[in-house]
C-alpha atoms as a PDB file:
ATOM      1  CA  UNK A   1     -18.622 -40.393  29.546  1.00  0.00           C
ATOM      2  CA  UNK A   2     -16.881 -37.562  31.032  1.00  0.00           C
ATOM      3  CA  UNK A   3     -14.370 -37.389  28.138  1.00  0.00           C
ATOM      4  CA  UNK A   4     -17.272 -37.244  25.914  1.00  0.00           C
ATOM      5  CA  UNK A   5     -19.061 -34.346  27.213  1.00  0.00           C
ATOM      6  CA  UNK A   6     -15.683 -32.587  27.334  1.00  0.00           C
ATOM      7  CA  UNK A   7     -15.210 -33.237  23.400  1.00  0.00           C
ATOM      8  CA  UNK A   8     -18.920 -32.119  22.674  1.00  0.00           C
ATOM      9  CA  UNK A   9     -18.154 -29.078  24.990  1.00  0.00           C
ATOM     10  CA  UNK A  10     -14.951 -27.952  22.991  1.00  0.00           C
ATOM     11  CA  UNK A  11     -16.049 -28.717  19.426  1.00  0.00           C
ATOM     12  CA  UNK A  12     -19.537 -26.209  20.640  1.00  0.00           C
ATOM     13  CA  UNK A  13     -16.841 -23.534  21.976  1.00  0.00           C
ATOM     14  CA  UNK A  14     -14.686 -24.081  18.790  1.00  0.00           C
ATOM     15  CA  UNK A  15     -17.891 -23.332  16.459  1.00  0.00           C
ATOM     16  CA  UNK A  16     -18.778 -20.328  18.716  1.00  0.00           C
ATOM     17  CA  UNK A  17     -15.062 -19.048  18.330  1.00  0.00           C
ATOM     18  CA  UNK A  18     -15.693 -19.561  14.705  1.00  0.00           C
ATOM     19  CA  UNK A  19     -19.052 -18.048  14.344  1.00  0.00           C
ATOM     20  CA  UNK A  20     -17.670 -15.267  16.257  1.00  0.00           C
ATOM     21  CA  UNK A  21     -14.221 -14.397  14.166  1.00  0.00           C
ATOM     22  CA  UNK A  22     -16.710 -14.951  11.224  1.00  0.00           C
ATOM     23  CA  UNK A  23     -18.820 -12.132  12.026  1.00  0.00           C
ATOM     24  CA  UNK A  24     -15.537  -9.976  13.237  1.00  0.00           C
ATOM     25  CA  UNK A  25     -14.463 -10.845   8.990  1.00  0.00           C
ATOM     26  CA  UNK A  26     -17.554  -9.719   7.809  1.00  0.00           C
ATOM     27  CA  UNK A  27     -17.527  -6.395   9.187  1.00  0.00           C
ATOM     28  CA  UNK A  28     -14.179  -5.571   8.145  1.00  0.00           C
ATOM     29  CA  UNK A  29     -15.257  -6.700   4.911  1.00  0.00           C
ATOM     30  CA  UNK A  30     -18.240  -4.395   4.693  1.00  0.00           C
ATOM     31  CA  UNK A  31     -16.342  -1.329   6.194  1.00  0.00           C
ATOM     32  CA  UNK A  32     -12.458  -1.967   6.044  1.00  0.00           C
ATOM     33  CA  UNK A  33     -11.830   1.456   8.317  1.00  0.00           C
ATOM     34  CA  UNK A  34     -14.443   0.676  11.138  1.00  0.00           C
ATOM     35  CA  UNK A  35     -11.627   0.377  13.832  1.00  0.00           C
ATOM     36  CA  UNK A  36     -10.186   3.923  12.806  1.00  0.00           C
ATOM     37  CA  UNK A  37     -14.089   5.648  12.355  1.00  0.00           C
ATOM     38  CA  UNK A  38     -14.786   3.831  15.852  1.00  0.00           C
ATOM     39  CA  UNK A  39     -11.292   5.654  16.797  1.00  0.00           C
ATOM     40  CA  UNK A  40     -12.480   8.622  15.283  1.00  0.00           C
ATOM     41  CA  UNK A  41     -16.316   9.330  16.768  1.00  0.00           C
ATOM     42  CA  UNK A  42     -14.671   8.364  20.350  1.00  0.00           C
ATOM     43  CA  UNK A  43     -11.973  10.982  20.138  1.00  0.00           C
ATOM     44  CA  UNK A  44      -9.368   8.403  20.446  1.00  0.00           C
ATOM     45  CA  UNK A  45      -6.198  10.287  19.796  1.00  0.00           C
ATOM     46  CA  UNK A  46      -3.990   7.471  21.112  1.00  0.00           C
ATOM     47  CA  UNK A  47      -5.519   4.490  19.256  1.00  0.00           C
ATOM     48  CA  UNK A  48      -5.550   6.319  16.058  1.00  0.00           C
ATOM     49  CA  UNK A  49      -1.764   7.484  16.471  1.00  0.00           C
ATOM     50  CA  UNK A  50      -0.862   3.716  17.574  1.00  0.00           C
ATOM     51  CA  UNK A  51      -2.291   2.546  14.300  1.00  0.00           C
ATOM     52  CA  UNK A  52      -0.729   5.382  12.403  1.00  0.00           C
ATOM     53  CA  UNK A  53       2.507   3.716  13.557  1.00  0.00           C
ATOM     54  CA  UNK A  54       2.054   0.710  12.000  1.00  0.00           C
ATOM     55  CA  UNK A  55       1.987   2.988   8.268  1.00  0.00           C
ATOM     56  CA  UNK A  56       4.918   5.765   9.582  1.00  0.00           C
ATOM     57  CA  UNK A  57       7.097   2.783  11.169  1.00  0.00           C
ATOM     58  CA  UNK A  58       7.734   4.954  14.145  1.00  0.00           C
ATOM     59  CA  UNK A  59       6.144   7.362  16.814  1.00  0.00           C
ATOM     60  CA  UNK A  60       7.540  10.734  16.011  1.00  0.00           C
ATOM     61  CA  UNK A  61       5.581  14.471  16.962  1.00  0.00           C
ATOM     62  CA  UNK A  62       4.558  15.653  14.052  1.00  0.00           C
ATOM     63  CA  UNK A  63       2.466  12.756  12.764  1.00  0.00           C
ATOM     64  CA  UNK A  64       1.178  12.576  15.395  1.00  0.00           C
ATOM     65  CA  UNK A  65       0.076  16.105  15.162  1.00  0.00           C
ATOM     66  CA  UNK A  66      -1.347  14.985  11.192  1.00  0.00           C
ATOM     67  CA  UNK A  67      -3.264  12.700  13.781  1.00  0.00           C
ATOM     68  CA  UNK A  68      -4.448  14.984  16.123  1.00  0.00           C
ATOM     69  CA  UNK A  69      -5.284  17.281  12.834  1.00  0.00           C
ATOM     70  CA  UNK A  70      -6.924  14.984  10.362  1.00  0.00           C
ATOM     71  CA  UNK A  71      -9.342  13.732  13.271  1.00  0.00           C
ATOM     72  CA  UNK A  72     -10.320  17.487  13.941  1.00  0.00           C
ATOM     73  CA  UNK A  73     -11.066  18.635  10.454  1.00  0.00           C
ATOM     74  CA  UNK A  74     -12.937  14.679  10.117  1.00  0.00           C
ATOM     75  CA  UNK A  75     -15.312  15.440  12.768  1.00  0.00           C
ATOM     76  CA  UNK A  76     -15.463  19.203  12.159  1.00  0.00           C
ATOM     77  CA  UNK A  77     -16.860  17.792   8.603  1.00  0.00           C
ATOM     78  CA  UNK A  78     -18.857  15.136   9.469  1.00  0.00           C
ATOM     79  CA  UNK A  79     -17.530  12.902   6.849  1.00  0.00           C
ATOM     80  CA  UNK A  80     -16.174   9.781   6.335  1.00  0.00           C
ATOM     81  CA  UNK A  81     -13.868   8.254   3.676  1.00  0.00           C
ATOM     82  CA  UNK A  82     -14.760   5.191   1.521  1.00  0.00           C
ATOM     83  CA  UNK A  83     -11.678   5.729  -1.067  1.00  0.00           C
ATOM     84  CA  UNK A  84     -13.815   6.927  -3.613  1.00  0.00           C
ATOM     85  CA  UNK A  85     -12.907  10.533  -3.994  1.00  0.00           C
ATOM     86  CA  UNK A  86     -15.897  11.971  -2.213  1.00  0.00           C
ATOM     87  CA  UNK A  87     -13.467  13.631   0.243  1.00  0.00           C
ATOM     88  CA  UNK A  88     -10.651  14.928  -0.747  1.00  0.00           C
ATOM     89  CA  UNK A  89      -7.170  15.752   1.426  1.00  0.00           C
ATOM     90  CA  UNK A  90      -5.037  18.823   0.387  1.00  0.00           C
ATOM     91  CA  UNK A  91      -0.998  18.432   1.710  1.00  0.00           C
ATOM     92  CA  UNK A  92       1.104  20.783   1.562  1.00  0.00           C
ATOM     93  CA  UNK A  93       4.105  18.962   2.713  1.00  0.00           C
ATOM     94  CA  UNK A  94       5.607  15.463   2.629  1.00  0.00           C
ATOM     95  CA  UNK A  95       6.962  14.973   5.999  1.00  0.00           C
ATOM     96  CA  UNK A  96       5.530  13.088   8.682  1.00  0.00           C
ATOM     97  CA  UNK A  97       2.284  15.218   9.599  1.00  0.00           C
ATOM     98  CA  UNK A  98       1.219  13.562   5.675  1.00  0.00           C
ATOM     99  CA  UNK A  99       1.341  10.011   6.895  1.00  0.00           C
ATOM    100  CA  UNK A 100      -0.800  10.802   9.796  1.00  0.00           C
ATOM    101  CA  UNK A 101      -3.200  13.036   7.934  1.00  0.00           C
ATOM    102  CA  UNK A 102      -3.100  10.079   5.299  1.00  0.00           C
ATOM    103  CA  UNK A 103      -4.302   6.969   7.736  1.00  0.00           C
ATOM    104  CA  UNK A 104      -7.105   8.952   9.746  1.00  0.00           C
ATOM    105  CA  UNK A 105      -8.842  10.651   6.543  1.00  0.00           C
ATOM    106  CA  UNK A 106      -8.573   7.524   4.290  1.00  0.00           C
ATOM    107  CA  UNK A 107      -6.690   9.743   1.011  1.00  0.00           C
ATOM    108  CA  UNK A 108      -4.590   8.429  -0.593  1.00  0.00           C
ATOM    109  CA  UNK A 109      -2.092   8.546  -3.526  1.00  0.00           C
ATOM    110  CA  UNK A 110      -3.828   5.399  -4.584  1.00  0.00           C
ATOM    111  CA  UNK A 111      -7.448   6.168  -4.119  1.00  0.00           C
ATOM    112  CA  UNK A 112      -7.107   9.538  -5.923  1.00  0.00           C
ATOM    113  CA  UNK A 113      -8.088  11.675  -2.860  1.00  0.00           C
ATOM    114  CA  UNK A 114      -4.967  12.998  -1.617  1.00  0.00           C
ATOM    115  CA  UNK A 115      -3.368  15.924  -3.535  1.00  0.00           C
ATOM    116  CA  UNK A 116      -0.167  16.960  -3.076  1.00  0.00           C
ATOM    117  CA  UNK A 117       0.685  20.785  -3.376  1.00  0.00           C
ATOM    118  CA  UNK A 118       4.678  21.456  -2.729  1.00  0.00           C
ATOM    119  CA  UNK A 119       4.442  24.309  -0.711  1.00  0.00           C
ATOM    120  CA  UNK A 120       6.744  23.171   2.486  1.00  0.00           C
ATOM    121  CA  UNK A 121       3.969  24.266   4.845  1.00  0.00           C
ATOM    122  CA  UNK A 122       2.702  21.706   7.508  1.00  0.00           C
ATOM    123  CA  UNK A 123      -0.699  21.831   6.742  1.00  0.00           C
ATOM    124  CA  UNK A 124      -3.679  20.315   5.108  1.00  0.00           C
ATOM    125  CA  UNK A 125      -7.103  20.792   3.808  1.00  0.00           C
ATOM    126  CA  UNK A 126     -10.127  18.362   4.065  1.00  0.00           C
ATOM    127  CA  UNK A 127     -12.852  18.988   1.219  1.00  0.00           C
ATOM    128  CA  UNK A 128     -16.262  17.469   0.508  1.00  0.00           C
ATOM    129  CA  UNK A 129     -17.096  16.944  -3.232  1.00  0.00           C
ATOM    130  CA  UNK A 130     -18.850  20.083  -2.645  1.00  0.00           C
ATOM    131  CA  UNK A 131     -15.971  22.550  -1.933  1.00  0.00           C
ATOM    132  CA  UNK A 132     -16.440  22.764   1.486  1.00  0.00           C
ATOM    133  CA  UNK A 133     -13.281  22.284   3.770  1.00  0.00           C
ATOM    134  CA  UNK A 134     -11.115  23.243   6.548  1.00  0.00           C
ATOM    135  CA  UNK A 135      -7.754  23.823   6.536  1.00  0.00           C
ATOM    136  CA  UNK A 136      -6.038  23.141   9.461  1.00  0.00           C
ATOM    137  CA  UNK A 137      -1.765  24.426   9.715  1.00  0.00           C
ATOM    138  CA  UNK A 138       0.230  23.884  12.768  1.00  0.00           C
ATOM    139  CA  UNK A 139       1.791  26.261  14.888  1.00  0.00           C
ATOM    140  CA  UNK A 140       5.497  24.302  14.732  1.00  0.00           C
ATOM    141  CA  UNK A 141       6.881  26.746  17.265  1.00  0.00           C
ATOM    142  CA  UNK A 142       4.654  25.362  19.872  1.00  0.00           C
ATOM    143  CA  UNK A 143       5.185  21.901  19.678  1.00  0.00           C
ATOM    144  CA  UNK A 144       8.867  22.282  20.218  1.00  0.00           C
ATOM    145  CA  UNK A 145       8.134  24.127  23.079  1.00  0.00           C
ATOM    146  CA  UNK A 146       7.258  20.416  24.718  1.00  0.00           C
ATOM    147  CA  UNK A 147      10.663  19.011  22.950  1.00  0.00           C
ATOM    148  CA  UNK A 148      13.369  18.159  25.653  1.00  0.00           C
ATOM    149  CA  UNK A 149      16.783  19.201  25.271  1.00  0.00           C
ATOM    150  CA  UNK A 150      18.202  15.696  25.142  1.00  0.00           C
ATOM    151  CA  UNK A 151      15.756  15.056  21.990  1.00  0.00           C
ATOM    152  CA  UNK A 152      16.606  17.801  19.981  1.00  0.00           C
ATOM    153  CA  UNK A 153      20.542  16.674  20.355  1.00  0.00           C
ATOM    154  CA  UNK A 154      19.482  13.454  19.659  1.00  0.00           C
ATOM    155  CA  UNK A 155      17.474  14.352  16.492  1.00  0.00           C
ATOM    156  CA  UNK A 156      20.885  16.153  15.503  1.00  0.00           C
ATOM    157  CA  UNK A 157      22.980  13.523  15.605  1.00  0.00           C
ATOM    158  CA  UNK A 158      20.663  10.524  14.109  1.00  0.00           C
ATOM    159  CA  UNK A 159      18.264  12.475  11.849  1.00  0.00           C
ATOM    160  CA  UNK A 160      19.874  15.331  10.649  1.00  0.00           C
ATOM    161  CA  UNK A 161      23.544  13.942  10.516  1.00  0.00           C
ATOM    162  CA  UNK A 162      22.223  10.451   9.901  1.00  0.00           C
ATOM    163  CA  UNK A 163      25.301   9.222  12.565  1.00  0.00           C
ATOM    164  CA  UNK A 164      25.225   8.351  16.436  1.00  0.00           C
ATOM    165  CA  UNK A 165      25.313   5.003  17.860  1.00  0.00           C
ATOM    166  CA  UNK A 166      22.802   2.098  18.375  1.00  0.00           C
ATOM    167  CA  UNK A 167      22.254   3.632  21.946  1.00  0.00           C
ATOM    168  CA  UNK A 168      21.607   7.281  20.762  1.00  0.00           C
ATOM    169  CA  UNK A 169      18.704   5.421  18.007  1.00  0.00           C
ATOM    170  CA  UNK A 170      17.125   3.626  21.163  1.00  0.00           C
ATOM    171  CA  UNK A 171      16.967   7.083  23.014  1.00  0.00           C
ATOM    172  CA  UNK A 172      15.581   8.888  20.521  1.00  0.00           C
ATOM    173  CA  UNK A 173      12.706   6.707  19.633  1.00  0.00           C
ATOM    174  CA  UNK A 174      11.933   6.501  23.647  1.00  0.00           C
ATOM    175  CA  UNK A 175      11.889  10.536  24.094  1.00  0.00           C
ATOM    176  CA  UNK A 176      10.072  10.862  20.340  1.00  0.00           C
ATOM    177  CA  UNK A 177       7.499   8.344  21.406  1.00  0.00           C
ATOM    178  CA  UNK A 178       6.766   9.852  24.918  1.00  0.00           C
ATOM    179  CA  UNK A 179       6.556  13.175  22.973  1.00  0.00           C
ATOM    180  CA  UNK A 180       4.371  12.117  20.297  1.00  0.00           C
ATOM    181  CA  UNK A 181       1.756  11.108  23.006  1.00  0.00           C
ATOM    182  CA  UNK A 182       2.214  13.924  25.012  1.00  0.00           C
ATOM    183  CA  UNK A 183       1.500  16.673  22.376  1.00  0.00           C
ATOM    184  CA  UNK A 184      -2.028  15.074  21.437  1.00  0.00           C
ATOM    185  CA  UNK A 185      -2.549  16.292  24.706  1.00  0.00           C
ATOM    186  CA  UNK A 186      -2.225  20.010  24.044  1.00  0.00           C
ATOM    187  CA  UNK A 187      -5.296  22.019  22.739  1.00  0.00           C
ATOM    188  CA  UNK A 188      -6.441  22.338  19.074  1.00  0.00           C
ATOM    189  CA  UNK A 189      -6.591  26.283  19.823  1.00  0.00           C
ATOM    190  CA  UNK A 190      -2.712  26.179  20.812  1.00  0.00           C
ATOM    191  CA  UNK A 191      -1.183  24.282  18.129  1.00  0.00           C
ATOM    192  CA  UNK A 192      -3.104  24.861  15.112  1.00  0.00           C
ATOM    193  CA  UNK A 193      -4.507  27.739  12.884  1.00  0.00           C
ATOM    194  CA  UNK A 194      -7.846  26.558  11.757  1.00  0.00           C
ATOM    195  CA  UNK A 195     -10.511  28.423   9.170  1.00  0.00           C
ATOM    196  CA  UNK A 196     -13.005  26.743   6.613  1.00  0.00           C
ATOM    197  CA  UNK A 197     -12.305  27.510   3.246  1.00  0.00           C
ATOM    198  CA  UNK A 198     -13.855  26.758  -0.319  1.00  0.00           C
ATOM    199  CA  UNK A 199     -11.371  24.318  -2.299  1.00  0.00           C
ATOM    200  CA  UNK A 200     -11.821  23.954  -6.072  1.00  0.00           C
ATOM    201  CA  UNK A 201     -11.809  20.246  -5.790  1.00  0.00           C
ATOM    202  CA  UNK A 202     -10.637  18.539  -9.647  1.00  0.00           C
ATOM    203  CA  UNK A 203     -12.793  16.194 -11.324  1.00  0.00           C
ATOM    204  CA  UNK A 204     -12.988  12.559 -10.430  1.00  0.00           C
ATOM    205  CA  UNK A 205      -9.961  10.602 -11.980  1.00  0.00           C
ATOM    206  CA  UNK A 206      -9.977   9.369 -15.058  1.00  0.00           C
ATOM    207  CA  UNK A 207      -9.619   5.947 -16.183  1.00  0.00           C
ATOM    208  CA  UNK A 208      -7.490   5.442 -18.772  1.00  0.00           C
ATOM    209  CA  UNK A 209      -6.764   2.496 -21.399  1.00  0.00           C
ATOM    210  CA  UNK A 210      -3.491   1.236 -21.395  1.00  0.00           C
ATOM    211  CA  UNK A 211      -0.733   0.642 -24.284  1.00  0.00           C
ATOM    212  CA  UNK A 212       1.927  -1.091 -24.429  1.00  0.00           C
ATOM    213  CA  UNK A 213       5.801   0.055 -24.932  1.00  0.00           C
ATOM    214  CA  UNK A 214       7.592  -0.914 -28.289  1.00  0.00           C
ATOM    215  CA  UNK A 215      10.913  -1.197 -26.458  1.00  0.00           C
ATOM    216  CA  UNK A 216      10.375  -2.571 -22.608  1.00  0.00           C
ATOM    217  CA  UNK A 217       7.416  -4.656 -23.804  1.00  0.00           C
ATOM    218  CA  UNK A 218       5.531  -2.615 -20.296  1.00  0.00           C
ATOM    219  CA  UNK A 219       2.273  -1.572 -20.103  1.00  0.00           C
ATOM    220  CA  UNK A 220       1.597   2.314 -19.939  1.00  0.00           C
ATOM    221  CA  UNK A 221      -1.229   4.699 -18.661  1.00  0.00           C
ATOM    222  CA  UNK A 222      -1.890   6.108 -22.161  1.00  0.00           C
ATOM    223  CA  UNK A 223      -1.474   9.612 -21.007  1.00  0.00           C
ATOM    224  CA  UNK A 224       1.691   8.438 -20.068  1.00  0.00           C
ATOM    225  CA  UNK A 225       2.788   6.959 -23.514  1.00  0.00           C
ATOM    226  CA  UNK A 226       5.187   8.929 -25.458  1.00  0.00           C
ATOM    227  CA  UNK A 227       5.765   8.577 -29.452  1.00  0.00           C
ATOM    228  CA  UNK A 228       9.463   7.548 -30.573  1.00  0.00           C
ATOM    229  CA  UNK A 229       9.685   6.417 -34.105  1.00  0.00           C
ATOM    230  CA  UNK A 230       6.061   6.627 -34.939  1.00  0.00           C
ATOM    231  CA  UNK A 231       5.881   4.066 -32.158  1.00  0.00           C
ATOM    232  CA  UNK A 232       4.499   4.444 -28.330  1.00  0.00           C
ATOM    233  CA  UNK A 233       7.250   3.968 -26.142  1.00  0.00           C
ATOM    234  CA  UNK A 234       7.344   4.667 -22.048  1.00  0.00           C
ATOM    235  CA  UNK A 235       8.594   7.787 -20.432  1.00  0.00           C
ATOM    236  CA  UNK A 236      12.212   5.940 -19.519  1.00  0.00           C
ATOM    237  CA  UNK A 237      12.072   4.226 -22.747  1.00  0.00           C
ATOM    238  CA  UNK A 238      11.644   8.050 -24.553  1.00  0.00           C
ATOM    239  CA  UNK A 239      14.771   9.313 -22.278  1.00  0.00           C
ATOM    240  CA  UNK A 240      12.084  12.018 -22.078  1.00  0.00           C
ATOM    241  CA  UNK A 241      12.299  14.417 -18.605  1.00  0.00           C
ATOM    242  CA  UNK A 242       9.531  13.241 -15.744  1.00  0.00           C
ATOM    243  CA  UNK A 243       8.434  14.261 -12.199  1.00  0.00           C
ATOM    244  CA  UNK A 244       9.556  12.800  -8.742  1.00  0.00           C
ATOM    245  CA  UNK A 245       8.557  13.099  -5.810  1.00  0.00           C
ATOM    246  CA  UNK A 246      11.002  12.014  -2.762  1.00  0.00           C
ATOM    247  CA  UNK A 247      12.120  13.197   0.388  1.00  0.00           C
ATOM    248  CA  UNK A 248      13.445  16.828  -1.293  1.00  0.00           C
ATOM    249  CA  UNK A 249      10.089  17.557  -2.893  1.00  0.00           C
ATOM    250  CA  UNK A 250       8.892  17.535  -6.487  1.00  0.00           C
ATOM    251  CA  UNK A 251      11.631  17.496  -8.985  1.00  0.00           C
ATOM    252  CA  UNK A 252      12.852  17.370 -12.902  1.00  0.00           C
ATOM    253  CA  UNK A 253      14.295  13.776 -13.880  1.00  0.00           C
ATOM    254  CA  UNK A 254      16.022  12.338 -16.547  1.00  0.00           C
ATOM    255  CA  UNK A 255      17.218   8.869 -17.678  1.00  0.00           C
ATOM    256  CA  UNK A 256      19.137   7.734 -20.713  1.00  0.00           C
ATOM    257  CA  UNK A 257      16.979   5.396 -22.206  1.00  0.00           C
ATOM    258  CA  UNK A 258      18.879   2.191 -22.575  1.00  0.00           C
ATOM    259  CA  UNK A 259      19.077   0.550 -25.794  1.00  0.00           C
ATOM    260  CA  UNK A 260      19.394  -2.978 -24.987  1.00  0.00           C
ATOM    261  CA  UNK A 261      16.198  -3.250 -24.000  1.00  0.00           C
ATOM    262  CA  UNK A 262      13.463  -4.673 -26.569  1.00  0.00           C
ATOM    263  CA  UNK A 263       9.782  -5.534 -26.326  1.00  0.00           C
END
C-alpha cells in the first residue's frame, strides 16, 4: 500500500514539475527577452552583464560598460525591444562596448535595428521610431583609472601581442572579470557623457525578392545581384569590389571570381 501511495505521490509531483516548466515555456515563448527586461526594470547590472557573457564569450570592461550604458539610455527611454525596428541602436564602434549595447537593447544586425557608423568612438545612440534618443559615450580615461597594473601588462602580452603563456590567459581573464564587475559600480555621471538628441532614423527595411546566380547556382538579395553577360550573377561570382566589416573596421574587398564554378 505504502509503495502505492508513493507512486501516486511522484507521478502528481512529476505532472506539477511539468505543468510548471510548461508555463516557464510559454512565457519565453510570448516574450523571448523577459529575463533581460526583468534584468533591466530591477537595475540588475550584474545579471545583465553575466548574460552578456554568454554572447561576448568573456567578461572584459568595456562591455560591460555597453551594459551599464545600453540599460541607462533603455530606461532613460522607456522602451523596450521586440526586434521589429521600433527602436533603433546607433554604434559607433565595433569593439566590445557593441556586444553589450547589442544583448541589453535587443538590435541587432539581424533584426535591422542596429546601425553601424565607423567612427572609432565608444559610443551609442538609442532612438524611438520617432527620432527621439540619447546618446550615451564613455569617458575611456576613467575606466582605466580602476585598471591594475598587472592587467594592463597582461592585456599587452595576450591581447595586443597575441603571445604569453596559458598562465598569463588564466590571469587575465581573473583581473578582467573582477574589473568588469567592479566598474558597473562607478556612477553614470563619472564615466559617461550623456545628452538626448534627435536621430534621423531610416525607413523600415525592405524586403526584397531573391534571384538566383547563373554561375554558383546561390540565391541573392536582388539588390545584391550583379549583371555579367546579360545574366545575374553574385557579387563574388562578378569579381566585383564589396564591403567588410571585421575587426579593422569597414573596408574595400575584392575576389577573383573563380571560373570553375557553374550553376
Amino acid at each position: 500500500m505504502v509503495d502505492v501511495l508513493q507512486q501516486i505521490a511522484i507521478a502528481i509531483f512529476c505532472k506539477n514539475l511539468t505543468r510548471k516548466e510548461q508555463a516557464v515555456s510559454n512565457a519565453d515563448i510570448d516574450n523571448p527577452r523577459q529575463d533581460i527586461e526583468e534584468a533591466i526594470a530591477a537595475g540588475d547590472l550584474y545579471r545583465l552583464l553575466r548574460m552578456t557573457g554568454m554572447l561576448h564569450g568573456h567578461f572584459c570592461p568595456f562591455s560591460a560598460m555597453g551594459v551599464k550604458a545600453a540599460m541607462r539610455a533603455v530606461r532613460e527611454l522607456g522602451v523596450r525591444s521586440t526586434g521589429m525596428e521600433d527602436v533603433v541602436a546607433i554604434v559607433e564602434t565595433n569593439n566590445c562596448f557593441s556586444d553589450g549595447v547589442q544583448f541589453v537593447t535587443g538590435c541587432s544586425f539581424g533584426n535591422n535595428a542596429l546601425i553601424y557608423r565607423d567612427f572609432g568612438k565608444t559610443a551609442f545612440t538609442l532612438a524611438r521610431r520617432s527620432g527621439d534618443g540619447v546618446r550615451i559615450s564613455v569617458r575611456a580615461e576613467r575606466v582605466s583609472e580602476e585598471r591594475p597594473p598587472e592587467a594592463t601588462e597582461l592585456f599587452e602580452k595576450v591581447v595586443i601581442e597575441r603571445g604569453g603563456s596559458e598562465s598569463d590567459k588564466k590571469r587575465l581573464s581573473e583581473l578582467w572579470t573582477e574589473l568588469s564587475f567592479r566598474v558597473l559600480e562607478l556612477p553614470d555621471e563619472e564615466v559617461f557623457d550623456i545628452k538626448m538628441v534627435a536621430v534621423d532614423v531610416p525607413a523600415y527595411a525592405r524586403i526584397f525578392e531573391s534571384v538566383k546566380c547563373s554561375v554558383c547556382g546561390e540565391n541573392i538579395m536582388e539588390p545584391r545581384a550583379r549583371i555579367k553577360d546579360g545574366k545575374a550573377v553574385c557579387i563574388p561570382c562578378s569579381g566585383q569590389e564589396y564591403y567588410q566589416l571585421a575587426g579593422d573596421g569597414i573596408s574595400i574587398k575584392q575576389e577573383e571570381p573563380d571560373e570553375k564554378k557553374s550553376a
